[in-house]
Protein backbone atom coordinates (compact mmCIF):
# COMPACT_ATOMS: atom_id res chain seq x y z
CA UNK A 1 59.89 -23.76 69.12
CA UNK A 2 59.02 -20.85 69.06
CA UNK A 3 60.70 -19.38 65.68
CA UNK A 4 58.04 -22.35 64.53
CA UNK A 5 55.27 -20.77 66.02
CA UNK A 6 56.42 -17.28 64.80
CA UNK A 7 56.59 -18.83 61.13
CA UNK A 8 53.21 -20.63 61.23
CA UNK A 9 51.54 -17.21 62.23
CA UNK A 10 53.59 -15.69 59.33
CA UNK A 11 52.35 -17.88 56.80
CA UNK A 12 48.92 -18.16 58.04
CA UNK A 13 48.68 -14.36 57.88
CA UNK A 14 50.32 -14.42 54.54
CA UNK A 15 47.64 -16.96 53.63
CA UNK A 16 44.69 -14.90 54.85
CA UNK A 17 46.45 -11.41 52.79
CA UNK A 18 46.39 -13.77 49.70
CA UNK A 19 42.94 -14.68 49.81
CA UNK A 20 42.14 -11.12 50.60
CA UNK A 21 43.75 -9.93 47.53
CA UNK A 22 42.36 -12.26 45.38
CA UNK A 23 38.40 -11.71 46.75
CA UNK A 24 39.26 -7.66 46.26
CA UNK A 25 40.74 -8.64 42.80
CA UNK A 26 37.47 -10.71 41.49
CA UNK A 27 35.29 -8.08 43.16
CA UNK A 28 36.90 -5.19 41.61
CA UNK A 29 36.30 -7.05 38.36
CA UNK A 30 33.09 -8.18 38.47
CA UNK A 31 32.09 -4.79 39.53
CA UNK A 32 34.16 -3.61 36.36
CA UNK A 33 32.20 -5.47 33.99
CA UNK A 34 28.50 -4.44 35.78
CA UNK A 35 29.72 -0.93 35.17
CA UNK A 36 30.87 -1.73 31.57
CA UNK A 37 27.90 -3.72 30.94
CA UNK A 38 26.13 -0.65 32.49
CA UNK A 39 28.06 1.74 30.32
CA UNK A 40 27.31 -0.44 27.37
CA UNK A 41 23.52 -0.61 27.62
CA UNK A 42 23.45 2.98 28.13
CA UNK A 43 25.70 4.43 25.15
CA UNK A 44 23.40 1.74 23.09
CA UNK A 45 20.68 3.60 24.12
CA UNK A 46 21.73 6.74 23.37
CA UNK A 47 23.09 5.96 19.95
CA UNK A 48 19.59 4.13 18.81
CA UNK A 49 17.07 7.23 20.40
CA UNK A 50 19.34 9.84 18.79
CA UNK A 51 19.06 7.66 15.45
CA UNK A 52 15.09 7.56 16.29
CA UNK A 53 15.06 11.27 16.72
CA UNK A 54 16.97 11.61 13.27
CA UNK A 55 14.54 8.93 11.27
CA UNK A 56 11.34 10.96 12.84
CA UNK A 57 13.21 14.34 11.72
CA UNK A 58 12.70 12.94 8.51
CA UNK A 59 9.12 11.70 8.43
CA UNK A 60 7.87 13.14 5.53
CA UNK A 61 10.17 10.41 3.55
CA UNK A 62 8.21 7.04 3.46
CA UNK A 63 9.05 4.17 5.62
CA UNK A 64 10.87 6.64 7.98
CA UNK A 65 8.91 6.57 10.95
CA UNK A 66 8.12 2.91 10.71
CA UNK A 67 12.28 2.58 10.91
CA UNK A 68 11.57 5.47 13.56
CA UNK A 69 10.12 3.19 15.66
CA UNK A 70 12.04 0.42 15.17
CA UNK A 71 15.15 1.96 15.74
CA UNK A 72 13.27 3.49 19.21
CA UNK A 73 12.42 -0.24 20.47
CA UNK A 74 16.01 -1.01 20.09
CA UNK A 75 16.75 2.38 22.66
CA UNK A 76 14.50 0.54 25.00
CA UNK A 77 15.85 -2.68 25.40
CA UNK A 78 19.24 -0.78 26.31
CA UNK A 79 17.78 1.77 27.95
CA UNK A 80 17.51 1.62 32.25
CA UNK A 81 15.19 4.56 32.01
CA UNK A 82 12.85 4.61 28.87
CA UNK A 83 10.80 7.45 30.36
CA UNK A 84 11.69 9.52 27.00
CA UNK A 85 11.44 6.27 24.44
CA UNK A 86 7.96 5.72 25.18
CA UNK A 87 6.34 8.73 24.06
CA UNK A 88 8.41 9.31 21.09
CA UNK A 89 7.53 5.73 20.37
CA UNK A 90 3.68 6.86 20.40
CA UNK A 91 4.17 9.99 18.78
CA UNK A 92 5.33 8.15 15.95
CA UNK A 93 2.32 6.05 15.88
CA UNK A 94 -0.18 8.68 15.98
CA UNK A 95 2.00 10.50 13.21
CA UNK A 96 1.31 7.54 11.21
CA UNK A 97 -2.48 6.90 12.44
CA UNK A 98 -3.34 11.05 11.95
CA UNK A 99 -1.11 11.83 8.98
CA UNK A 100 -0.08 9.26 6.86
CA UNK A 101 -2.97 6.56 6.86
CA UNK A 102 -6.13 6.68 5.20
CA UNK A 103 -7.24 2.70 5.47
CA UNK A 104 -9.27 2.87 8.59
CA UNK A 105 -8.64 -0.52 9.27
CA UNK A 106 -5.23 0.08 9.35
CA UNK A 107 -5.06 3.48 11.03
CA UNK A 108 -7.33 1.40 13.94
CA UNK A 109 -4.31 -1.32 14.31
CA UNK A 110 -1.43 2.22 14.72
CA UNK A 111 -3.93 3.99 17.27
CA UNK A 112 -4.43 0.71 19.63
CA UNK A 113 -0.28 0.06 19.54
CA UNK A 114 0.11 3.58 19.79
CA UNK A 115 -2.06 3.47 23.39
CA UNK A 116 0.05 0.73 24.14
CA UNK A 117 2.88 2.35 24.52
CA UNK A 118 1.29 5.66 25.64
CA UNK A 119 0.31 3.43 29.01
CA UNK A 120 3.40 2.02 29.12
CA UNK A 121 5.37 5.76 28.80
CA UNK A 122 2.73 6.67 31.70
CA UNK A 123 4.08 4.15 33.65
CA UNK A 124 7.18 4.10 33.56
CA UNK A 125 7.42 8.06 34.51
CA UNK A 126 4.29 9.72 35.89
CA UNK A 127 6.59 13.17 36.12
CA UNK A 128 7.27 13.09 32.01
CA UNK A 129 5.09 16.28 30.52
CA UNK A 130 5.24 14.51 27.42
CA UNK A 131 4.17 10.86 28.53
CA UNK A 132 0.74 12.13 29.36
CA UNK A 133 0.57 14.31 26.18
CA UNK A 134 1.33 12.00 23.63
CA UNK A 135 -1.02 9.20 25.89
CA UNK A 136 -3.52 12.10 25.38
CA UNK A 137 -3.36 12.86 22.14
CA UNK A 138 -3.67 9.27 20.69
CA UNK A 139 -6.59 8.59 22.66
CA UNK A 140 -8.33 11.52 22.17
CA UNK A 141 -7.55 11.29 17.80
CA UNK A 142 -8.60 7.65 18.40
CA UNK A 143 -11.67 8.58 20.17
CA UNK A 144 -12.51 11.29 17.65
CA UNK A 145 -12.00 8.21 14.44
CA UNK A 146 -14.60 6.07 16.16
CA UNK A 147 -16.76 8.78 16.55
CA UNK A 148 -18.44 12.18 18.37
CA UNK A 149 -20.09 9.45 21.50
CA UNK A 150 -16.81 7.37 21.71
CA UNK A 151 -15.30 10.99 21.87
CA UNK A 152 -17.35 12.30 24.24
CA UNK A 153 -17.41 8.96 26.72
CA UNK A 154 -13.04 9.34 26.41
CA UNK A 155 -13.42 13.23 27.20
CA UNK A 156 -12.40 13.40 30.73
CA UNK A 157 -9.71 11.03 30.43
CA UNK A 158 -8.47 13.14 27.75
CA UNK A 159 -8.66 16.43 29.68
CA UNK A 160 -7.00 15.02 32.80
CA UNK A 161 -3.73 13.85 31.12
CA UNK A 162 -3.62 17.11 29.09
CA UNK A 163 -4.01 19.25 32.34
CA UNK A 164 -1.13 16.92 34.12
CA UNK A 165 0.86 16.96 31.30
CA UNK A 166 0.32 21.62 31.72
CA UNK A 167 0.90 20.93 35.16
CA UNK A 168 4.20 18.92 34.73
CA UNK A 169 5.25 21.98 32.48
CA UNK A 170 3.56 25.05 31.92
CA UNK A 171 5.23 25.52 28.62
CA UNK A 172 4.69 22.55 26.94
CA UNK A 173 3.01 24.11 24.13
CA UNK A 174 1.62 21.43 22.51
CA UNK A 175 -0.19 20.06 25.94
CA UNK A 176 -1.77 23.71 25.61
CA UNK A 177 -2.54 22.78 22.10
CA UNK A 178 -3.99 19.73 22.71
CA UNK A 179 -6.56 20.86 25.49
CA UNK A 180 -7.18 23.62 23.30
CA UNK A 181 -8.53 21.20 20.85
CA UNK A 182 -10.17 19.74 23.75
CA UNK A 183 -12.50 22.79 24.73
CA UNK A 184 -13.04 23.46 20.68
CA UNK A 185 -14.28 20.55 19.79
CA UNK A 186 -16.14 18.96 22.87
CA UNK A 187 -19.86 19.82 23.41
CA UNK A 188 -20.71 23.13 25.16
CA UNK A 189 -23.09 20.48 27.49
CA UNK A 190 -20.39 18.44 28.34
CA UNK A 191 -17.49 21.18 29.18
CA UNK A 192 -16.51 22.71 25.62
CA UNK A 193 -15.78 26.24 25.48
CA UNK A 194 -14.83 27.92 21.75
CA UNK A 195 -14.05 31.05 24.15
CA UNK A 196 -11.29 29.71 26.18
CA UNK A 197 -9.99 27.41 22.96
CA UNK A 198 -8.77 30.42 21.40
CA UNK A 199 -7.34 31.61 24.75
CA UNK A 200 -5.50 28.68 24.82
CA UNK A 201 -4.17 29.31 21.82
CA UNK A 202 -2.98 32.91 22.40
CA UNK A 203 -1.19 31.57 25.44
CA UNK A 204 0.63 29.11 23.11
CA UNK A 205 1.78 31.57 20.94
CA UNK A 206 3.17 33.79 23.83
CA UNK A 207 4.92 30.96 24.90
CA UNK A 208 5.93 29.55 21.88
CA UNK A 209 5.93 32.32 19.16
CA UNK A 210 8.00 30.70 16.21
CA UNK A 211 5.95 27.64 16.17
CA UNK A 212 4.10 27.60 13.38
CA UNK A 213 1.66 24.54 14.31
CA UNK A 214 -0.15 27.17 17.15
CA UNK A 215 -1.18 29.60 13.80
CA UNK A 216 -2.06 26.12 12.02
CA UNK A 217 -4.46 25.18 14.20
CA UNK A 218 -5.97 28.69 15.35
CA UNK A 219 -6.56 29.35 11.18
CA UNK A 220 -8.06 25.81 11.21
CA UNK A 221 -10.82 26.72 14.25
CA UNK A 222 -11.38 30.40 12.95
CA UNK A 223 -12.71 29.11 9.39
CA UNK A 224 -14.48 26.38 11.24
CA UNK A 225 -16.05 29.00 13.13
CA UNK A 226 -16.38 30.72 9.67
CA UNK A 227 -14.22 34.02 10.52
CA UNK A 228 -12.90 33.95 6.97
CA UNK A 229 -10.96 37.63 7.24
CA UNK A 230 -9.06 36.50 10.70
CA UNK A 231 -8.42 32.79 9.30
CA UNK A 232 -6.59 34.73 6.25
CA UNK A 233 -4.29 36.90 8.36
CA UNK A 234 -3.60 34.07 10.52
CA UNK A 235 -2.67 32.44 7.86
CA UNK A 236 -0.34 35.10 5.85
CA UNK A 237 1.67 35.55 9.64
CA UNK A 238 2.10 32.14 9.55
CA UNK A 239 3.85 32.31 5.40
CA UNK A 240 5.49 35.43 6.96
CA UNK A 241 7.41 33.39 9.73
CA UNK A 242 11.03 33.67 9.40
CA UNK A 243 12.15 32.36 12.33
CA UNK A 244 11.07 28.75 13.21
CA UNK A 245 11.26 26.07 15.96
CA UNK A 246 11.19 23.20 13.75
CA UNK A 247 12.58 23.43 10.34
CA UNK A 248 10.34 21.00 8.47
CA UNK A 249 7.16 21.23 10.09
CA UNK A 250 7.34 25.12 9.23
CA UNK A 251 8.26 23.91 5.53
CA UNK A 252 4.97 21.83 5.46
CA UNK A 253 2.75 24.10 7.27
CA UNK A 254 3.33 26.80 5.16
CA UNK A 255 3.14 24.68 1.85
CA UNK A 256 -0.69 23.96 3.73
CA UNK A 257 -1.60 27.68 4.40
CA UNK A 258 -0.39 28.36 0.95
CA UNK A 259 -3.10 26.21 -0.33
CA UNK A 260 -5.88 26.95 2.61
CA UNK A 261 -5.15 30.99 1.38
CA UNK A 262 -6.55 29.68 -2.13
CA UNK A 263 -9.38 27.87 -1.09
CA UNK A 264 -10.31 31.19 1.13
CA UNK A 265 -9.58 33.70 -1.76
CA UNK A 266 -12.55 31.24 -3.89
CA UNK A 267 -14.49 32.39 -1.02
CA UNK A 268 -13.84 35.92 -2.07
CA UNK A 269 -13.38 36.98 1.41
CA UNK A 270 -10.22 38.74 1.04
């Protein structure tokens, strides 16, 4: 009786150790796949932003940033943290809107999907430098193509998300750019200030020495300020650069100062 007993304990706790190892066995694998899956989504994301980065690299070449972006809204639907999709996303748009569009139809339709997704990088990361820059920038170039009141009613939105994208990082030079821009070309009534534009600018280039868009745009505000002599100089350092942060930009901006040194030398200022 009770070798029984002693056998239907056995094989009851046998039993239970089965069912045990069987519930550790599915968990382990269904906690498998959710890491693969996991693992999955996120090397797919990787693999389609660096292939973004690449295609905007290359945006000079036609159809490339339209592929950019693309190839970026594939990162995203991978991607468990799209804080840096977002803004490159945009900053492909306003490439497109600023640079590469003349229609104004059509640049209107890249600046309004460009905000969307500069809200959406906002969003998603309110600690991302860049979310609020590139937001920034594409309203304040959209605000500026409908006009100097639209500009002017956008202004302080456009200075606060410049300052918190400074404030997020103090180097991010092209934040400093951007509000830069800001205090050039908004009203002296409503806050402008040519003064600390070009201050702005100085800090840039401490900051960010070998990047030639900082000369680019301080030439561009000296002639439109009509200092001829200084916009020359700026623009002969800028052809003198050796050293560069981005290869291609530097190719283009000095293929631009190349011809903006012409147009000055018709001046017969230098």
């Amino acid at each position: 009786m009770q070798r029984g007993e002693r056998f239907n304990i056995t094989a009851d706790v046998i039993k239970r150790i089965v069912l045990f190892l069987l519930l550790l066995l599915w968990v382990n694998e269904t906690v498998f796949s959710e890491n693969q899956q996991v693992l999955n989504s996120r090397f797919h994301a990787i693999f389609y932003e660096k292939m973004g980065d690449q295609l905007y690299n290359t945006k000079e070449l036609p159809g490339s940033l339209i592929k950019a972006i693309a190839t970026y809204k594939k990162a995203a639907k991978y991607s468990h943290a799209e804080t840096d999709i977002y803004w490159k996303i945009t900053r492909c748009y306003w490439v497109l809107a600023t640079k590469q569009t003349e229609d104004p139809k059509k640049r209107n339709e890249l600046y309004k999907k460009g905000i969307h997704y500069g809200e959406l990088a906002v969003s998603k990361d309110s600690n991302n430098s860049n979310n609020y820059l590139w937001y920034a920038l594409i309203i304040g170039s959209h605000s500026v193509d409908q006009g100097v009141m639209n500009t002017i009613y956008m202004r302080n939105r456009i200075k606060e998300n410049l300052e918190t994208s400074i404030r997020l990082n103090p180097k991010n030079s092209n934040a400093i750019l951007g509000l830069s821009a800001w205090y050039f070309h908004v009203p002296g009534f409503f806050g402008g200030d040519k003064k600390k534009a070009f201050e702005l600018i100085d800090h840039a280039i401490k900051i960010d020495p070998y990047y030639s868009a900082v000369l680019m745009q301080k030439s561009e505000f000296l002639i439109q300020m009509e200092e001829f002599q200084n916009a020359a100089d700026t623009l002969k350092k800028l052809m003198q650069m050796t050293k560069c942060k981005f290869k291609n930009d530097t190719r283009e901006d000095k293929a631009r100062a190349k011809l903006m040194l012409k147009a000055l030398e018709k001046k017969k200022i230098m």
